[in-house]
Protein backbone atom coordinates (compact mmCIF):
# COMPACT_ATOMS: atom_id res chain seq x y z
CA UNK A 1 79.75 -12.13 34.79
CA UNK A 2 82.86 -10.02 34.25
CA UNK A 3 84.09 -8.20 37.18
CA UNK A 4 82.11 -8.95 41.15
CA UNK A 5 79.48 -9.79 41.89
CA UNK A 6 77.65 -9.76 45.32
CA UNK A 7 74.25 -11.51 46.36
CA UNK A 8 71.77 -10.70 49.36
CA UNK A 9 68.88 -12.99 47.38
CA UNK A 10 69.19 -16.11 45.14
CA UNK A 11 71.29 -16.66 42.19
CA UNK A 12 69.94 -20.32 40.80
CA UNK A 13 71.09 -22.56 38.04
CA UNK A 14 68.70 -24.52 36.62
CA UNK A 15 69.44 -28.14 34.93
CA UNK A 16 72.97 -28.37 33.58
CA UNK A 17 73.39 -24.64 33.43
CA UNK A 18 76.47 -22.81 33.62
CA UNK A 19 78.06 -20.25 35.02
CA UNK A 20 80.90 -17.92 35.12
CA UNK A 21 82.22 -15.49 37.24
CA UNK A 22 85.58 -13.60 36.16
CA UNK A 23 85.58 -11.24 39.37
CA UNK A 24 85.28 -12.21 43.04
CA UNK A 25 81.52 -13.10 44.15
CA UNK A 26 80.28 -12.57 47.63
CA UNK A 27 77.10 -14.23 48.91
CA UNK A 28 75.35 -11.95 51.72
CA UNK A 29 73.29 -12.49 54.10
CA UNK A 30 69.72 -14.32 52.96
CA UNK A 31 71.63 -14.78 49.59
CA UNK A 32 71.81 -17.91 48.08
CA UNK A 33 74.28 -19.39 44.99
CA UNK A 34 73.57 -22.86 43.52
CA UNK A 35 70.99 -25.15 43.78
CA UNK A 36 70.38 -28.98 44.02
CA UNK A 37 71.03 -30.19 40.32
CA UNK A 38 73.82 -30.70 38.07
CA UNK A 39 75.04 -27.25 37.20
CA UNK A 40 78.70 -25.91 36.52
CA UNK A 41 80.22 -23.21 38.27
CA UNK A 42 83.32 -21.08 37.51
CA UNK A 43 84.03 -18.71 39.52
CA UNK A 44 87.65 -17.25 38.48
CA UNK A 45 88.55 -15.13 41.58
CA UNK A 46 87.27 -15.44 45.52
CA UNK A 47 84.14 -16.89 46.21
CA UNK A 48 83.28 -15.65 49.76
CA UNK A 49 80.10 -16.46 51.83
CA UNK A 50 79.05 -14.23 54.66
CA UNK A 51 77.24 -14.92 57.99
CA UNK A 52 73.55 -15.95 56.72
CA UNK A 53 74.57 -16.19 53.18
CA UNK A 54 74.03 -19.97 51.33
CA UNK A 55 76.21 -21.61 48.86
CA UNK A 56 74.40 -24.88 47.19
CA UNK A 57 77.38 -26.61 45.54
CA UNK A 58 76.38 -29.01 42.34
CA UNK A 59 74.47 -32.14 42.36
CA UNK A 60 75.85 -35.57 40.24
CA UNK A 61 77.53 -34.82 37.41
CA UNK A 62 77.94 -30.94 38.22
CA UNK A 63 81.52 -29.04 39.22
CA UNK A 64 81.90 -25.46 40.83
CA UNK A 65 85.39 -24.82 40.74
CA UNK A 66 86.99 -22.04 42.44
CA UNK A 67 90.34 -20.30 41.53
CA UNK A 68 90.71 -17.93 44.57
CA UNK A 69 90.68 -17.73 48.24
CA UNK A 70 87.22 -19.50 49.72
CA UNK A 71 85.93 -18.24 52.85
CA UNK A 72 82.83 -19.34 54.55
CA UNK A 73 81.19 -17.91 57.48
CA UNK A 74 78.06 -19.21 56.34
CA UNK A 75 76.51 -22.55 55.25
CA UNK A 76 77.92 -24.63 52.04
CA UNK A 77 75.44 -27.89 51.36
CA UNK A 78 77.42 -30.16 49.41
CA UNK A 79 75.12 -32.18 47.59
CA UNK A 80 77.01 -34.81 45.07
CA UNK A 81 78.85 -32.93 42.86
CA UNK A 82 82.19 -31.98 42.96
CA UNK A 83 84.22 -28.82 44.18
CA UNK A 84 87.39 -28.18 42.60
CA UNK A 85 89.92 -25.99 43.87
CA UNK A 86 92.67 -24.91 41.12
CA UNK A 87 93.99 -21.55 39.30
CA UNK A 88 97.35 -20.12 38.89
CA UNK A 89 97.35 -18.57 42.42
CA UNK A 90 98.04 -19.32 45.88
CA UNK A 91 94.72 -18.93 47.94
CA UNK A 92 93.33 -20.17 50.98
CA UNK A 93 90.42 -22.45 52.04
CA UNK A 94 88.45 -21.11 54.96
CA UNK A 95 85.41 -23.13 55.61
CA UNK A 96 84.34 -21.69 59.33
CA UNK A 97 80.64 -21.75 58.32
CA UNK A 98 78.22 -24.93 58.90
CA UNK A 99 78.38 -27.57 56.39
CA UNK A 100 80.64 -29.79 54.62
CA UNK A 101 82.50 -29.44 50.85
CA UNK A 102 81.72 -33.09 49.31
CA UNK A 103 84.26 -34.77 46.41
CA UNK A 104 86.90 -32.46 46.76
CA UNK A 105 89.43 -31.93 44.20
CA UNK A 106 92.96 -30.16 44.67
CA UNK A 107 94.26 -28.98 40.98
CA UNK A 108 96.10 -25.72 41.71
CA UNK A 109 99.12 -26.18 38.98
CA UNK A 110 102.76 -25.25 39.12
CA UNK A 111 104.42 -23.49 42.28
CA UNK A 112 100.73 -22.53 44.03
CA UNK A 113 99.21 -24.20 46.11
CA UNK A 114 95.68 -24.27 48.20
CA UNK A 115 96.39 -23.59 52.42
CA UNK A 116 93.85 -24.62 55.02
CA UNK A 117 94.25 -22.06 56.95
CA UNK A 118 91.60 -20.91 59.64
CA UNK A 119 88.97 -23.74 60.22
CA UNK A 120 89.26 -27.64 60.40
CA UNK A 121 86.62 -28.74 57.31
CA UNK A 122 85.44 -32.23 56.86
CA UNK A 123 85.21 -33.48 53.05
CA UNK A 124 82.82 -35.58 52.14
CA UNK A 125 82.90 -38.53 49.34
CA UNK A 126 86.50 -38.78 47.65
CA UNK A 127 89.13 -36.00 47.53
CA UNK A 128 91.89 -35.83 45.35
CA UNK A 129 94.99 -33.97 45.52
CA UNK A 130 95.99 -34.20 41.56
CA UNK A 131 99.47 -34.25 39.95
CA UNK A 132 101.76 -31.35 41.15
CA UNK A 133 99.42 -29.74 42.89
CA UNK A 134 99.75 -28.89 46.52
CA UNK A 135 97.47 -28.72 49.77
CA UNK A 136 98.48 -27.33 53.06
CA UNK A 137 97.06 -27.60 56.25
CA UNK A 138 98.19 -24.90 59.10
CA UNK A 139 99.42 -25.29 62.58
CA UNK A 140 96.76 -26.59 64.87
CA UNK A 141 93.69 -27.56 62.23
CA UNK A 142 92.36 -30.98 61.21
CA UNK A 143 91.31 -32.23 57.95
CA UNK A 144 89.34 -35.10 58.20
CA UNK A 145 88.29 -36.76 54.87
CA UNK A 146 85.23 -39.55 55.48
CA UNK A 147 85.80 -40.95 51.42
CA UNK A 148 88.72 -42.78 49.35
CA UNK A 149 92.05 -40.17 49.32
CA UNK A 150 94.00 -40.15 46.50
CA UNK A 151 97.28 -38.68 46.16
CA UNK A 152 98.86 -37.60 43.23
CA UNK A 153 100.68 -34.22 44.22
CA UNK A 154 101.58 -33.13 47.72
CA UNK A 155 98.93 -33.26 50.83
CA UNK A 156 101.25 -31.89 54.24
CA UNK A 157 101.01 -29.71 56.64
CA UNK A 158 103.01 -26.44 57.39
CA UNK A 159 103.77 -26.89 60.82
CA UNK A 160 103.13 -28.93 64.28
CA UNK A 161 100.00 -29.75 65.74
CA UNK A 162 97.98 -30.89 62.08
CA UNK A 163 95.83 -33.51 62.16
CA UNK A 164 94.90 -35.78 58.99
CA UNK A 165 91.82 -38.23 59.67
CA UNK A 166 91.25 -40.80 57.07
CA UNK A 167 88.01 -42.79 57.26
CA UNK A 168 88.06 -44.04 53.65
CA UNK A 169 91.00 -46.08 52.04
CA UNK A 170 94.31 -44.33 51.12
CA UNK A 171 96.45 -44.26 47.88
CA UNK A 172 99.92 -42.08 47.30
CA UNK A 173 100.48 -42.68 43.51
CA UNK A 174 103.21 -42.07 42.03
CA UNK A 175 104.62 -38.58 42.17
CA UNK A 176 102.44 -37.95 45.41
CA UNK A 177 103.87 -37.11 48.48
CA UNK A 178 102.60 -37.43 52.09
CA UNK A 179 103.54 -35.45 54.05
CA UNK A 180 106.47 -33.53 52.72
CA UNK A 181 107.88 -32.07 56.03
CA UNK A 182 109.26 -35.02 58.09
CA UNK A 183 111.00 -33.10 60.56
CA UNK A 184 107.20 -31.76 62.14
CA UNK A 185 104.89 -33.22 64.69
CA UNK A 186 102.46 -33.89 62.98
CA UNK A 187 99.18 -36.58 63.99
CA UNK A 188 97.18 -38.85 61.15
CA UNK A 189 94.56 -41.49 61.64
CA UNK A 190 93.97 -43.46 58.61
CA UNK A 191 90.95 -45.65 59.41
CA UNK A 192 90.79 -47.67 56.78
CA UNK A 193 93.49 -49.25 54.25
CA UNK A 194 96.75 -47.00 52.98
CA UNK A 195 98.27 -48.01 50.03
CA UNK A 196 101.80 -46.69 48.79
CA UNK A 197 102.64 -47.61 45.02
CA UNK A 198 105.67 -47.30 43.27
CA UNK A 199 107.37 -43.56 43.59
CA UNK A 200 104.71 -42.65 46.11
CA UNK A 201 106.26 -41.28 49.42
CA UNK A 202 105.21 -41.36 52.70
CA UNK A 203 107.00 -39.32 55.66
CA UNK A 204 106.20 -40.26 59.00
CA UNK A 205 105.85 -37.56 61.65
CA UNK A 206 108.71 -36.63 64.03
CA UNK A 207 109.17 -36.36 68.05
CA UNK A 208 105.84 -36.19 69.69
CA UNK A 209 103.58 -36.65 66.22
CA UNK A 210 101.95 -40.45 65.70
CA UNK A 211 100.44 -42.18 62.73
CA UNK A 212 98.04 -44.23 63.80
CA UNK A 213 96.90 -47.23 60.59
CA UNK A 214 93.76 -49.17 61.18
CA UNK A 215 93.71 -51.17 58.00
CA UNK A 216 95.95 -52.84 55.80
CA UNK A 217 99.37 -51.55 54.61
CA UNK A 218 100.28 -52.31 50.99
CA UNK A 219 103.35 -50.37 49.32
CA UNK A 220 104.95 -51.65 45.94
């Protein structure tokens, strides 16, 4: 679809359909995009759910990625595909509405990045923050990842008051960084085991911010 596109009833894909979307989609209210089976997803601008409005992310081997701002005021099912978040822009991730994103994938390139910026989203199964790419999370909000985290680029957080929780084992990799602001109060539970390989960084937070491990520590 070239140019936007806007939804008050269902948009399916069927199988291991595909589709693209070139200008920004909006799902209304009683609309519904996706559906519960492997399908791929482009959309190459905003994807924005309103108040009533569904958004049925792929199933197995399927991947909706999404190069603009996200915003949901409505409900995302995850299902167990994977949501990718890249494009050569700087854009938000606004996940207000009911619902979790599952296997999430930061690839923004270059000198954009992806900003959490008005909600506190849980991701389901893994999330990966890839090779110089870059997720922020603003003042105040949580991120709470119940998978494996690995790091690759940067995950940090833009100012105090952020909270990371980790339920599934951490790895930095080389090249990753977390969290790049040292100097900020910053909280993170990691529940499970945190591993720091060669040219990984970790920063500790500063002043009144704690970092709290409940597994094992392993750093080569």
């Amino acid at each position: 679809c070239v140019g936007g596109s806007s939804f008050s009833n269902t948009l399916a894909n069927g199988g291991t359909a595909t589709a693209i979307f070139d200008g920004a989609v909006t799902v209304n209210n009683l609309g519904t995009l996706g559906g519960n089976t492997a399908y791929t997803c482009d959309c190459n601008a905003a994807l924005t759910i309103a108040s009533g409005g569904t958004v049925s992310f792929p199933n197995a081997s399927g991947t909706c990625t999404i190069q603009g701002n996200y915003d949901c005021d409505g409900t995302q099912t995850a299902n167990s595909g994977t949501v990718s978040f890249d494009g050569a822009t700087t854009a938000g991730i606004d996940a207000v509405g009911t619902g979790n994103l599952n296997n999430v994938v930061i690839a923004v390139p270059g000198s954009n990045y992806k900003e959490i910026q008005t909600a506190s989203p849980t991701f389901d199964g893994t999330f990966t923050v890839n090779a110089s790419a870059r997720l922020y999370v603003d003042t105040a909000l949580n991120l709470t990842i119940t998978g494996a985290t690995s790091i690759t680029g940067t995950l940090a957080n833009t100012s105090n008051s952020a909270t990371f929780t980790f339920n599934g084992a951490v790895t930095i990799n080389s090249g990753g960084v977390f969290d790049e602001a040292n100097s900020i109060a910053w909280t993170c539970d990691c529940n499970a085991n945190l591993t720091i390989a060669s040219g990984g960084t970790m920063r500790a937070p500063n002043a009144s911010g704690t970092f709290t491990l409940s597994g094992n520590l392993s750093q080569s």
